[in-house]
N, C-alpha and C. Protein backbone atom coordinates (compact mmCIF):
# COMPACT_ATOMS: atom_id res chain seq x y z
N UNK A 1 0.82 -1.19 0.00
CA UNK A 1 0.00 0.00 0.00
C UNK A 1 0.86 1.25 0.00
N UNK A 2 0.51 2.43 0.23
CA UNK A 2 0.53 3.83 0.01
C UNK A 2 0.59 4.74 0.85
N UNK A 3 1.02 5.31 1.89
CA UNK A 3 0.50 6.09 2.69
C UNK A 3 0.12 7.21 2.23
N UNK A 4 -0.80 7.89 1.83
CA UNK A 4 -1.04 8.73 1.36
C UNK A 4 -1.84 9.71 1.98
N UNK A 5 -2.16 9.96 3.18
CA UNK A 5 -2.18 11.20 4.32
C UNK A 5 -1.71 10.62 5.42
N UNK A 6 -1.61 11.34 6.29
CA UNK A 6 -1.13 11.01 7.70
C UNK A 6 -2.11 9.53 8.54
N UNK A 7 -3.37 9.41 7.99
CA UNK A 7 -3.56 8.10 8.55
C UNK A 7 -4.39 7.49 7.99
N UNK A 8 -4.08 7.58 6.41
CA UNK A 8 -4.72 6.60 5.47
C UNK A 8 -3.32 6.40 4.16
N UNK A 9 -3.73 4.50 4.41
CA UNK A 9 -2.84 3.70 3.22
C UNK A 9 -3.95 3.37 2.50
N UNK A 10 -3.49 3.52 0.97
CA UNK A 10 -4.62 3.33 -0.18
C UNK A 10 -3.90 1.92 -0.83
N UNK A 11 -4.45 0.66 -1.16
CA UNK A 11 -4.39 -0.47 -1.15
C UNK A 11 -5.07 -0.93 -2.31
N UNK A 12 -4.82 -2.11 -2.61
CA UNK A 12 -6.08 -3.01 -3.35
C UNK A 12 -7.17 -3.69 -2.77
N UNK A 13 -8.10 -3.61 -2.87
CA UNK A 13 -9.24 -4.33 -2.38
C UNK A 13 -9.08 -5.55 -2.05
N UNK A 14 -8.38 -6.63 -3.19
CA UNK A 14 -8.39 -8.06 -3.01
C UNK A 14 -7.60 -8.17 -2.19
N UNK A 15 -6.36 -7.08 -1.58
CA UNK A 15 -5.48 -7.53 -0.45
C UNK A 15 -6.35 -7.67 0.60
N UNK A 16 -7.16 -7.20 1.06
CA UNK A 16 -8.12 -6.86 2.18
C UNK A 16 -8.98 -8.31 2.60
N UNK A 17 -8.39 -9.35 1.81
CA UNK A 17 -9.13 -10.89 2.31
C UNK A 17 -8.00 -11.71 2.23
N UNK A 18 -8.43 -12.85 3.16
CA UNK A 18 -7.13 -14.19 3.18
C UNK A 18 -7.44 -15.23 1.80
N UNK A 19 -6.90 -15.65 1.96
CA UNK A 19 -6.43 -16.75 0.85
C UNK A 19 -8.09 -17.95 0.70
N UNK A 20 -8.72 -17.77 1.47
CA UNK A 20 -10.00 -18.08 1.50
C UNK A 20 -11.19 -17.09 1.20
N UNK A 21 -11.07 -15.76 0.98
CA UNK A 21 -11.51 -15.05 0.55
C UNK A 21 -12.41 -14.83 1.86
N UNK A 22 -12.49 -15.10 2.91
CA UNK A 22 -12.99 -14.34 4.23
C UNK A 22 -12.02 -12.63 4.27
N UNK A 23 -12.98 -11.93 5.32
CA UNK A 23 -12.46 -10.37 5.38
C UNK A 23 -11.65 -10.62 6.09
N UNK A 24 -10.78 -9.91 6.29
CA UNK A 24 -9.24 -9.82 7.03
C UNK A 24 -9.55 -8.53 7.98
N UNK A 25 -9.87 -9.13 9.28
CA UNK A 25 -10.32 -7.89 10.42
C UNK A 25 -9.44 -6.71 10.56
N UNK A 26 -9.57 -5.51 10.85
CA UNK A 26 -8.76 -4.96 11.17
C UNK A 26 -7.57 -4.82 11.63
N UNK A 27 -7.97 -5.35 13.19
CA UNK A 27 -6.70 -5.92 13.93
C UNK A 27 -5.71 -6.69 13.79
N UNK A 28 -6.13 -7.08 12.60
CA UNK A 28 -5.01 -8.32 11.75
C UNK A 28 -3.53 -7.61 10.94
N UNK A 29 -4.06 -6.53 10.85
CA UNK A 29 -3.00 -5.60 10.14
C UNK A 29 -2.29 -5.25 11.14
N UNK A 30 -1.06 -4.74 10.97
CA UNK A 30 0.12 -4.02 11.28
C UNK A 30 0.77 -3.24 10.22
N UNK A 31 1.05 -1.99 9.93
CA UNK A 31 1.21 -1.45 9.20
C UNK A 31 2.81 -1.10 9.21
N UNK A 32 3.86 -1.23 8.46
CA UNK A 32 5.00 -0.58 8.74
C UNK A 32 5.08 0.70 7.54
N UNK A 33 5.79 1.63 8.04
CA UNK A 33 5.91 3.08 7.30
C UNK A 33 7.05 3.65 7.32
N UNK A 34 7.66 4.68 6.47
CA UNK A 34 8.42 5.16 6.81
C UNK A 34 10.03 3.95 6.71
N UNK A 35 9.63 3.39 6.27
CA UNK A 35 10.70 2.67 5.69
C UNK A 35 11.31 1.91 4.27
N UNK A 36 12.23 1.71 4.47
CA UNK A 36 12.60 0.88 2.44
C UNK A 36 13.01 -1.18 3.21
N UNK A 37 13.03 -1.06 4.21
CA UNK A 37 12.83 -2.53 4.76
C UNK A 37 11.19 -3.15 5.46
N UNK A 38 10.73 -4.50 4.94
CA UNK A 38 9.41 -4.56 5.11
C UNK A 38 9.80 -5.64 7.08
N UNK A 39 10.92 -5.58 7.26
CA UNK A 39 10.95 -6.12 8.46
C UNK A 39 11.55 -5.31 9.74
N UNK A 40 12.29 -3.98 9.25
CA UNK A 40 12.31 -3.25 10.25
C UNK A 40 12.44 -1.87 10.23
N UNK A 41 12.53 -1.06 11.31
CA UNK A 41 12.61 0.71 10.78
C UNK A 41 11.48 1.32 10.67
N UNK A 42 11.60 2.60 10.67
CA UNK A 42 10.25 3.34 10.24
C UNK A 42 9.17 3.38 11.93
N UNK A 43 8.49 3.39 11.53
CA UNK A 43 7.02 3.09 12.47
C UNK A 43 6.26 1.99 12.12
N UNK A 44 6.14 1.20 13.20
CA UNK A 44 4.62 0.11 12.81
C UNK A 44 3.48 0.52 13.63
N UNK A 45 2.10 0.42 13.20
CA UNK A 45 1.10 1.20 13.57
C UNK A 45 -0.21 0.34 12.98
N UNK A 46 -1.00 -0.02 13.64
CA UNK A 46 -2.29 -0.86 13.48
C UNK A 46 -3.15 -0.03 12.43
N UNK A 47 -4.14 -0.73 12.39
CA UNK A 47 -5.45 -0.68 11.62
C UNK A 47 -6.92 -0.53 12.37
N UNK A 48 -7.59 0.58 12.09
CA UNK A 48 -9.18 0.95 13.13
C UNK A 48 -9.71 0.82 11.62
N UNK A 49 -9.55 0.49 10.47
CA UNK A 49 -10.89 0.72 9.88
C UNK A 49 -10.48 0.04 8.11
N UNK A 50 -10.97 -0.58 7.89
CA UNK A 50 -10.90 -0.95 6.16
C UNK A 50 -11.75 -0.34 5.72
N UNK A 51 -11.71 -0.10 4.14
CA UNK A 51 -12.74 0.80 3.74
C UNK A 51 -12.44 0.49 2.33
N UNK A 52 -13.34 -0.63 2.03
CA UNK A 52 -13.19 -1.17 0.22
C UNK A 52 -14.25 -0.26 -0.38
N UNK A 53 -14.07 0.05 -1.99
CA UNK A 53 -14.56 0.78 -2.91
C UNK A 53 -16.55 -0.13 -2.58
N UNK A 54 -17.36 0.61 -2.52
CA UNK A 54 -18.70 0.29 -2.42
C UNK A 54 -19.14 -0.73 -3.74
N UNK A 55 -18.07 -0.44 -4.93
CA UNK A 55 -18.36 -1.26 -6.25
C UNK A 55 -17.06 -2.46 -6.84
N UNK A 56 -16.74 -3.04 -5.32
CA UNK A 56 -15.82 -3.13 -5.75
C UNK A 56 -16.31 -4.64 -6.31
N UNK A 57 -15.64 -5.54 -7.48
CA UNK A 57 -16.60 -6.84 -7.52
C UNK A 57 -14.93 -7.76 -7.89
N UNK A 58 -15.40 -9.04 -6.74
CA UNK A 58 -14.09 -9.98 -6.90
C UNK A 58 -13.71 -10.76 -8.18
N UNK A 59 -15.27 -10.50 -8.92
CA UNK A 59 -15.04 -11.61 -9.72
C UNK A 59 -14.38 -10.98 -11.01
N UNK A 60 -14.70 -9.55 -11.41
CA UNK A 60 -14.04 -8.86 -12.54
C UNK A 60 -12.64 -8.03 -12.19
N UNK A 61 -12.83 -7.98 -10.71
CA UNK A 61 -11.68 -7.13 -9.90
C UNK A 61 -12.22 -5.52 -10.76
N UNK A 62 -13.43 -5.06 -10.53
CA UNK A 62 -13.86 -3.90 -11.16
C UNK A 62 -13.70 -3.12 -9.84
N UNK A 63 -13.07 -2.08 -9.68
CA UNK A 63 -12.72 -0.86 -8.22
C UNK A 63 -12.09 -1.48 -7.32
N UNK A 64 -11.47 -2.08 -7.80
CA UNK A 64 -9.95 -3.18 -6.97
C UNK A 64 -9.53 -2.06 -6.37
N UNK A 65 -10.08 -1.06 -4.99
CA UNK A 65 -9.64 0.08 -4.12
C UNK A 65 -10.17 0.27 -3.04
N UNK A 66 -8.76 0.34 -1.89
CA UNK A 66 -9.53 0.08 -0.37
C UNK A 66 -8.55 0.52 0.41
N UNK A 67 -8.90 1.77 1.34
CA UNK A 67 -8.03 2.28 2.10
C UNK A 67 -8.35 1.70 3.53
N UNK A 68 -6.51 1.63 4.47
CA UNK A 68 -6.61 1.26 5.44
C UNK A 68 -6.20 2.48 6.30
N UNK A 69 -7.59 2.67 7.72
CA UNK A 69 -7.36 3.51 8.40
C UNK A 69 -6.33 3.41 9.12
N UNK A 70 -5.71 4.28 9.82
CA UNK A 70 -4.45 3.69 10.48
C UNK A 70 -4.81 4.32 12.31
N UNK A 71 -4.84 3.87 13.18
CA UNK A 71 -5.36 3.72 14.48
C UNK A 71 -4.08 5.44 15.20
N UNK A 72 -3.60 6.03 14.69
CA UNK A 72 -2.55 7.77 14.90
C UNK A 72 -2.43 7.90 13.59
N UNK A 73 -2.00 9.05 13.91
CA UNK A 73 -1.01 9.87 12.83
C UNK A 73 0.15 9.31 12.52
N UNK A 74 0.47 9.40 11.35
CA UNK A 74 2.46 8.99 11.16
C UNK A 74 2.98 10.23 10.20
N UNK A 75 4.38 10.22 10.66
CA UNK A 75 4.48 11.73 9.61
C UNK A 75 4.61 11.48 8.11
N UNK A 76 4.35 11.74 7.66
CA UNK A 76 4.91 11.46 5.93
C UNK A 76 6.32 11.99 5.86
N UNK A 77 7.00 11.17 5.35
CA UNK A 77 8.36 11.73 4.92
C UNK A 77 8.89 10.66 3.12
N UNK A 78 9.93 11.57 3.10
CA UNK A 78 10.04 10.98 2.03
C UNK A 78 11.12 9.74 2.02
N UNK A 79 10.59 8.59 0.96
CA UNK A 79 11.79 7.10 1.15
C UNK A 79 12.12 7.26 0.19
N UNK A 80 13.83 7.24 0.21
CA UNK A 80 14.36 7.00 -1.35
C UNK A 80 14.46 5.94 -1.68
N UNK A 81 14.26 6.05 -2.80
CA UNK A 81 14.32 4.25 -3.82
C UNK A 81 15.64 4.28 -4.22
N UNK A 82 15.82 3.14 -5.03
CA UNK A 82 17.10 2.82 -5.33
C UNK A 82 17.91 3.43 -6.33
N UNK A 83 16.96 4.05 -6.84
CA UNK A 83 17.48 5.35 -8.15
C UNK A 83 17.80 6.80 -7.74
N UNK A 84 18.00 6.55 -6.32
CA UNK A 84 18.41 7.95 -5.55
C UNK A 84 17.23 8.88 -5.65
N UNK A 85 16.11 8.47 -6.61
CA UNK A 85 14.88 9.51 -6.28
C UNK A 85 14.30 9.06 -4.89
N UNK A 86 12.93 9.84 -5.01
CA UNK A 86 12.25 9.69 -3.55
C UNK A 86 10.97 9.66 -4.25
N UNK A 87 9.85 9.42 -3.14
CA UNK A 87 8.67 9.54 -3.67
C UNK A 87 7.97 10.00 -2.12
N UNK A 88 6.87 10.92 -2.67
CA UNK A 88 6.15 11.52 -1.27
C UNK A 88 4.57 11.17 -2.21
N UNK A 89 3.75 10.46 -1.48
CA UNK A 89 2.67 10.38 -2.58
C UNK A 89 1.41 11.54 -1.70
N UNK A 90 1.27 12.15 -2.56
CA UNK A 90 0.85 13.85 -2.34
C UNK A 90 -0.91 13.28 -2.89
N UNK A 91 -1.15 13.18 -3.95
CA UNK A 91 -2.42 13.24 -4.28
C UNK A 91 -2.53 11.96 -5.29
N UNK A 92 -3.82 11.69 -5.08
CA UNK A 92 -4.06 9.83 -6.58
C UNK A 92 -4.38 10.79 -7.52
N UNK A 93 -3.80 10.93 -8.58
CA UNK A 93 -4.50 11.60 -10.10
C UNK A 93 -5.22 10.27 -10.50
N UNK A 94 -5.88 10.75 -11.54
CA UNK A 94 -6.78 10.21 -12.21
C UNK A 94 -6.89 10.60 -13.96
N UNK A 95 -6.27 11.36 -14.20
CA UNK A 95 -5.51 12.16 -15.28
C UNK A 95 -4.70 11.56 -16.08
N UNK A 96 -4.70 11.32 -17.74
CA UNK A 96 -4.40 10.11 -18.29
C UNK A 96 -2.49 11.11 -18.22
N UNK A 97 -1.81 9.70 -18.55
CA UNK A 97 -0.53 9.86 -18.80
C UNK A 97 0.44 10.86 -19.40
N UNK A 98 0.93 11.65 -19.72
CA UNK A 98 1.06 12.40 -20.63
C UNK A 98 1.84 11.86 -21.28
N UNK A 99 2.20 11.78 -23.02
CA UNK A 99 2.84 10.69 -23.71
C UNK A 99 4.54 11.57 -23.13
N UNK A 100 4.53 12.88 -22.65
CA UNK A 100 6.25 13.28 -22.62
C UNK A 100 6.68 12.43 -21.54
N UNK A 101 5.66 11.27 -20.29
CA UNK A 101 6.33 10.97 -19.32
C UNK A 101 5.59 9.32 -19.58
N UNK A 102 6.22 8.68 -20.53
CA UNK A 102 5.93 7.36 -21.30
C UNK A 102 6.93 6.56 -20.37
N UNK A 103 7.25 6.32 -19.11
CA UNK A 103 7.37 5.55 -18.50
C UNK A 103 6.99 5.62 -17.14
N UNK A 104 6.35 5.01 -15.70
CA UNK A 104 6.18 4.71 -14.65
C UNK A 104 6.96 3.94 -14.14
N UNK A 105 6.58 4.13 -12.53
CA UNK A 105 7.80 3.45 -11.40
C UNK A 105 6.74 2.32 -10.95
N UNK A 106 7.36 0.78 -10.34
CA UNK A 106 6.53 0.26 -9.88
C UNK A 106 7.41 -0.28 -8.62
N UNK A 107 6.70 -0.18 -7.65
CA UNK A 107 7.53 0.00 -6.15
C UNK A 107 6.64 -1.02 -5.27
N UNK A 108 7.74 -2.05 -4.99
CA UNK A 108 7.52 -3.28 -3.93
C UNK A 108 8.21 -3.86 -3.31
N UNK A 109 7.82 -4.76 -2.26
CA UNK A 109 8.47 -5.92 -1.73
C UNK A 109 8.07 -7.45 -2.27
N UNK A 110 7.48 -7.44 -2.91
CA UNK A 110 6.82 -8.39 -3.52
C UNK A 110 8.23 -9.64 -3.89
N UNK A 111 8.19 -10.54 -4.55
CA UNK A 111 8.94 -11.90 -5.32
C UNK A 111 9.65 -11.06 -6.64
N UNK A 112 11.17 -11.32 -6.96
CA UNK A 112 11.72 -10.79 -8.02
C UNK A 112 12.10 -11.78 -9.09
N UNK A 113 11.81 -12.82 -8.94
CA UNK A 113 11.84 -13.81 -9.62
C UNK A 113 10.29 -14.73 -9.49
N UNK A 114 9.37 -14.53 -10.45
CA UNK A 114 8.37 -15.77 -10.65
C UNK A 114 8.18 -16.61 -10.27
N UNK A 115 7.30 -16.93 -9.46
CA UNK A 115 7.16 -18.03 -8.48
C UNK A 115 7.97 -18.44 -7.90
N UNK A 116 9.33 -17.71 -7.03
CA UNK A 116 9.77 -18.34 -6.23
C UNK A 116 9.52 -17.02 -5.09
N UNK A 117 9.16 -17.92 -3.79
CA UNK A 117 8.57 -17.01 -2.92
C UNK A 117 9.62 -16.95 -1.87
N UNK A 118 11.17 -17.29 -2.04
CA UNK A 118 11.95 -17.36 -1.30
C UNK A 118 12.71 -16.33 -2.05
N UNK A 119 12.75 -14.96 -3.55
CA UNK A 119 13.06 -13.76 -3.54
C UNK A 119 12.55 -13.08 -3.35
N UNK A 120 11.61 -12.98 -2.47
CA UNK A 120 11.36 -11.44 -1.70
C UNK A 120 12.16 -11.56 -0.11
N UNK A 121 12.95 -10.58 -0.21
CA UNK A 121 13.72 -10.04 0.46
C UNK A 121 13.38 -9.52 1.67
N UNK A 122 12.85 -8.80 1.53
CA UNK A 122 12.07 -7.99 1.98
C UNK A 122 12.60 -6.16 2.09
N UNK A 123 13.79 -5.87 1.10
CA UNK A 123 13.93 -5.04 0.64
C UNK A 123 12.98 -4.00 -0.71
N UNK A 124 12.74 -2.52 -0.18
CA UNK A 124 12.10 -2.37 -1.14
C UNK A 124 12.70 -2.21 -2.69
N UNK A 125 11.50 -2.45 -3.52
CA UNK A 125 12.59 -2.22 -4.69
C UNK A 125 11.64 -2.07 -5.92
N UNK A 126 12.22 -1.58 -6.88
CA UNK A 126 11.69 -0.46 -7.61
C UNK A 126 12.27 -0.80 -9.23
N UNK A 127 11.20 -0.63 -9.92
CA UNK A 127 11.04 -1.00 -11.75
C UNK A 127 11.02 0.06 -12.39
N UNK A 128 11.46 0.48 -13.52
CA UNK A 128 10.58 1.42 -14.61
C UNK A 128 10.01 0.83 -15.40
N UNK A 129 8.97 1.27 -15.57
CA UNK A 129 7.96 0.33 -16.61
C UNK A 129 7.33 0.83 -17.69
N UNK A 130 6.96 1.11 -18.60
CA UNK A 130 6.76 1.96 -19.94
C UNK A 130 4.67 1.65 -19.77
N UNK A 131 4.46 3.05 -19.74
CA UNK A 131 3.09 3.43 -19.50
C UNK A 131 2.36 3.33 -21.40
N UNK A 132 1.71 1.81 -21.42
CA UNK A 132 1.15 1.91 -22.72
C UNK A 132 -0.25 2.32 -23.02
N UNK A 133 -0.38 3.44 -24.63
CA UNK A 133 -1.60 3.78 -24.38
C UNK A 133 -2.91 2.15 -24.24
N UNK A 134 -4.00 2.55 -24.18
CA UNK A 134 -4.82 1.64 -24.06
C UNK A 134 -5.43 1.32 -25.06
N UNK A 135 -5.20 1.53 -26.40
CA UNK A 135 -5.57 1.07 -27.67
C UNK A 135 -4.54 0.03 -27.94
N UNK A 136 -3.52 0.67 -28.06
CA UNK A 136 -2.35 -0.37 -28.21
C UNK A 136 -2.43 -1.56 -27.59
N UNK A 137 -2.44 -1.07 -26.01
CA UNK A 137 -2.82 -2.17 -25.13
C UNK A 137 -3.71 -3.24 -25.65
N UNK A 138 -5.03 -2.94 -25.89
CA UNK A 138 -5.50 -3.75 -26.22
C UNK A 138 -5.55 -4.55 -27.57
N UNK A 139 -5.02 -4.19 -28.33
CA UNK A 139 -4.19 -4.84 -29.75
C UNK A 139 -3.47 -5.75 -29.40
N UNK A 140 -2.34 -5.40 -28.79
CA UNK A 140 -1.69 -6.88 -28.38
C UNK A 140 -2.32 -7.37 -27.09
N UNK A 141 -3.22 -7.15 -26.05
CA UNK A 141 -3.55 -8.49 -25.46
C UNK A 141 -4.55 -9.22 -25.96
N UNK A 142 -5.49 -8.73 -27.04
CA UNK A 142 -6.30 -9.62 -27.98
C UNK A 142 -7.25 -9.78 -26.60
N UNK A 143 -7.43 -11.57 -26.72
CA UNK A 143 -8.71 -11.49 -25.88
C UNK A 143 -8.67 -11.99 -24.80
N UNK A 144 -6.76 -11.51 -24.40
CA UNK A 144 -6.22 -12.90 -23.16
C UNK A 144 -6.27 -12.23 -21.85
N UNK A 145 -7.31 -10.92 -21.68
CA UNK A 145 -7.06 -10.31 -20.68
C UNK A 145 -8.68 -10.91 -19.74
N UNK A 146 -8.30 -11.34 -18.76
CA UNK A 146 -9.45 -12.16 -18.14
C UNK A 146 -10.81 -11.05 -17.96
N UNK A 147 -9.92 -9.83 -17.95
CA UNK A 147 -10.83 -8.95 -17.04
C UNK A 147 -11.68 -7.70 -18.15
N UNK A 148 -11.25 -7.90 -18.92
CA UNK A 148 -11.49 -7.42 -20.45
C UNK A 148 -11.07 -6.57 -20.46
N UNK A 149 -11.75 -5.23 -21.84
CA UNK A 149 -10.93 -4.03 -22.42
C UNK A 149 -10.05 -3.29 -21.48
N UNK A 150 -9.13 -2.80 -21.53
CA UNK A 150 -8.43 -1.32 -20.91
C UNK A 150 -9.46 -0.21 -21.22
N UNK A 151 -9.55 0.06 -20.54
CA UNK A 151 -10.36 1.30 -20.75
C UNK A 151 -10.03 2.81 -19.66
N UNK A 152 -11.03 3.89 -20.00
CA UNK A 152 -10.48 5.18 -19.44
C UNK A 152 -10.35 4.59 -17.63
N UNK A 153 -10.60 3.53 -17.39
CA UNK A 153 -10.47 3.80 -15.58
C UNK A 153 -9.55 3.10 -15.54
N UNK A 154 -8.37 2.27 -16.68
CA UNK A 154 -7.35 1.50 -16.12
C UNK A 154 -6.62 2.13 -16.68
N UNK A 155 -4.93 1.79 -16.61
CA UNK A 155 -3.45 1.92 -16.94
C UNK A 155 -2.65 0.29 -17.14
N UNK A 156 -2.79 0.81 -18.45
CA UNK A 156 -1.68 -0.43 -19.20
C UNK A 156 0.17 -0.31 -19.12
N UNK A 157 0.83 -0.63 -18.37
CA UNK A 157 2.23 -0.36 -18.04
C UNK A 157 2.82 -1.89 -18.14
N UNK A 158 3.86 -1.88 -19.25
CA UNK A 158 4.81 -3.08 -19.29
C UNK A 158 5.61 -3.17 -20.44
N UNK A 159 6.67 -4.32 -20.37
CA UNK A 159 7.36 -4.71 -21.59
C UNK A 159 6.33 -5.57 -22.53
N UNK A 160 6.28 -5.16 -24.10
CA UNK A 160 6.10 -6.03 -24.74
C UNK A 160 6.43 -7.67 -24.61
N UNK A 161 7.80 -7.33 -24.43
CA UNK A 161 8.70 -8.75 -24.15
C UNK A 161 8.59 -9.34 -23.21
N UNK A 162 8.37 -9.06 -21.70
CA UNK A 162 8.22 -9.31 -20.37
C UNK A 162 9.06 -9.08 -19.60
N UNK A 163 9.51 -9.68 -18.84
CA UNK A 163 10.89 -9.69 -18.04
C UNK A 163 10.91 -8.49 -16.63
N UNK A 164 10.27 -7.23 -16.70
CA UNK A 164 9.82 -6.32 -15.66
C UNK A 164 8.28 -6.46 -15.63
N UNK A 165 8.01 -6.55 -14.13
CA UNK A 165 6.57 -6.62 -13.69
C UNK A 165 6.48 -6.44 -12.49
N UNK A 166 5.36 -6.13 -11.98
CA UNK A 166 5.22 -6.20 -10.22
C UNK A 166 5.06 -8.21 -10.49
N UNK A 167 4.90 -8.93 -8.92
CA UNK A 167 5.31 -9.93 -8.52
C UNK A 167 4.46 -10.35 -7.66
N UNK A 168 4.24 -11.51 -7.32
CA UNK A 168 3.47 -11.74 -6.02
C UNK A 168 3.81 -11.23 -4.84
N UNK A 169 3.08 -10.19 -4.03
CA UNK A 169 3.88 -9.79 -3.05
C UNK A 169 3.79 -7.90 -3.22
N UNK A 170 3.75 -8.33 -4.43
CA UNK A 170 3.37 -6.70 -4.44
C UNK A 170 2.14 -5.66 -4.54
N UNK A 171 0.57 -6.89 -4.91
CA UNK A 171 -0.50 -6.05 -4.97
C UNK A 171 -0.99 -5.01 -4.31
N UNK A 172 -0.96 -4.16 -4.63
CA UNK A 172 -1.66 -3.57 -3.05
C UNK A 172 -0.60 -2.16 -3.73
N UNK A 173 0.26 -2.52 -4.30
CA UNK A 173 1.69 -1.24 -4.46
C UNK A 173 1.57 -0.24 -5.16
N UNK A 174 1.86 0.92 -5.48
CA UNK A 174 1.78 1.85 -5.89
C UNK A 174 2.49 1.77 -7.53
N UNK A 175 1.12 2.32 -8.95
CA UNK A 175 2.24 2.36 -10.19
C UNK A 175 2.19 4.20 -9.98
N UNK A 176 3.49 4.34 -9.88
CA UNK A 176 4.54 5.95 -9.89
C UNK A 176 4.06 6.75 -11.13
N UNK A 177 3.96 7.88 -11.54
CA UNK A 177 4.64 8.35 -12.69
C UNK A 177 5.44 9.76 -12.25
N UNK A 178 6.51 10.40 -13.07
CA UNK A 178 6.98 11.67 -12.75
C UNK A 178 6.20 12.85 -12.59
N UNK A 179 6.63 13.37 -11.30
CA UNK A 179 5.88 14.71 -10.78
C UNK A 179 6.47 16.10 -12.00
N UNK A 180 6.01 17.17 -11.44
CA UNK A 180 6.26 18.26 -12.03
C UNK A 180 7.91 18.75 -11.11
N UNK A 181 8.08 17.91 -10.17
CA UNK A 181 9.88 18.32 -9.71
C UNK A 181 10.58 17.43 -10.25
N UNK A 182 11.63 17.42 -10.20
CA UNK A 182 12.77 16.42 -10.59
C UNK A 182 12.69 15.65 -9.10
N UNK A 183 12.93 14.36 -9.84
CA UNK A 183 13.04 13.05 -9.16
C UNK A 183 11.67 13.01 -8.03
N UNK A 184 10.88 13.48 -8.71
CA UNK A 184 9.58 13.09 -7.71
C UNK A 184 8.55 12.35 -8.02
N UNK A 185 7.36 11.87 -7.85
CA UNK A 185 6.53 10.98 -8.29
C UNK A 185 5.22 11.46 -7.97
N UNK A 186 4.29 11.04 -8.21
CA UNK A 186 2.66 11.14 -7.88
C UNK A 186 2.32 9.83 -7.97
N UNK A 187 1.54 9.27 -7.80
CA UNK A 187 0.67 7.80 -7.96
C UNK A 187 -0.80 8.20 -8.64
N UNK A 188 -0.25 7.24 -9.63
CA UNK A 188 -1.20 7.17 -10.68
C UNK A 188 -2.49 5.74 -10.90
N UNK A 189 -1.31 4.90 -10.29
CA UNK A 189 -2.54 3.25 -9.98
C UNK A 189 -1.77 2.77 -8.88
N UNK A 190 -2.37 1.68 -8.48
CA UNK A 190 -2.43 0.38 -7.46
C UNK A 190 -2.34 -1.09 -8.57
């Protein structure tokens, strides 16, 4: 997830259930912040409240969006990634891409190698990924996309070829694009 005010992380919806698809109570969370390690540093800080999109539906993953309240305040500060930038996530745009900033950041702890669940580290770590329009997009995925068209409420970001992707481990994570400062970011998807 995101911290994206002082005591709300913006998430994916489907993170918000166990592996049985029961709700995942509040109290079940622990939140760590303020850090680039997912096992220590920063602040850890509970959960008073889930709050999934009212439309959200499991079966199309249509408003896959769900913020977790966080039980205080934490300060926002900024974490640098591994490209010596930083990211402070200030506001969610909703505002399509602009073609001058044709690539995004994708930032996790997630698996760095495909199904093996023994590379996540638990270091954070960070992709550039090429933001494709959604015509294109849908040209080459034909009809293999479970969830159907791209359209104006999604973002198509990847290699033709493959090889960079978020990972198991990372849903829930923030896709980056460049702010109006140098070396800064906004969040554009989950």
């Amino acid at each position: 997830g995101s911290l994206i005010s002082s005591r709300s992380v913006l998430t994916a919806a489907h993170c918000t259930y166990d592996e049985s698809g029961n709700d995942v109570p509040p109290s079940a969370y622990m939140v760590r912040v303020n850090s680039t390690n997912s096992n220590e540093g920063g602040q850890v800080v509970s959960v008073v409240r889930v709050i999934r999109h009212e439309n959200y539906n499991r079966t199309s993953v249509e408003n896959d969006i769900a913020l977790l309240e966080l039980n205080t305040s934490v300060e926002t500060t900024y974490v640098p990634l591994e490209s010596g930038s930083s990211t402070k996530i200030r506001d969610l745009s909703f505002a399509p891409v602009s073609t001058e900033r044709p690539f995004g950041k994708i930032v996790g702890w997630g698996e760095t190698r495909s199904k093996d669940y023994t590379s996540a580290g638990g270091q954070l770590m960070e992709a550039d990924t090429p933001i494709i329009d959604a015509n294109e997009c849908n040209k080459v995925m034909g009809g293999m996309n479970p969830y159907g068209q791209i359209d104006n409420r999604r973002i198509c970001a990847g290699k033709h070829e493959g090889g960079v992707d978020t990972c198991a481990g990372d849903s829930g994570g923030p896709l980056l694009a460049p702010g109006s400062a140098p070396n800064q970011y906004i969040q554009i998807g989950i």
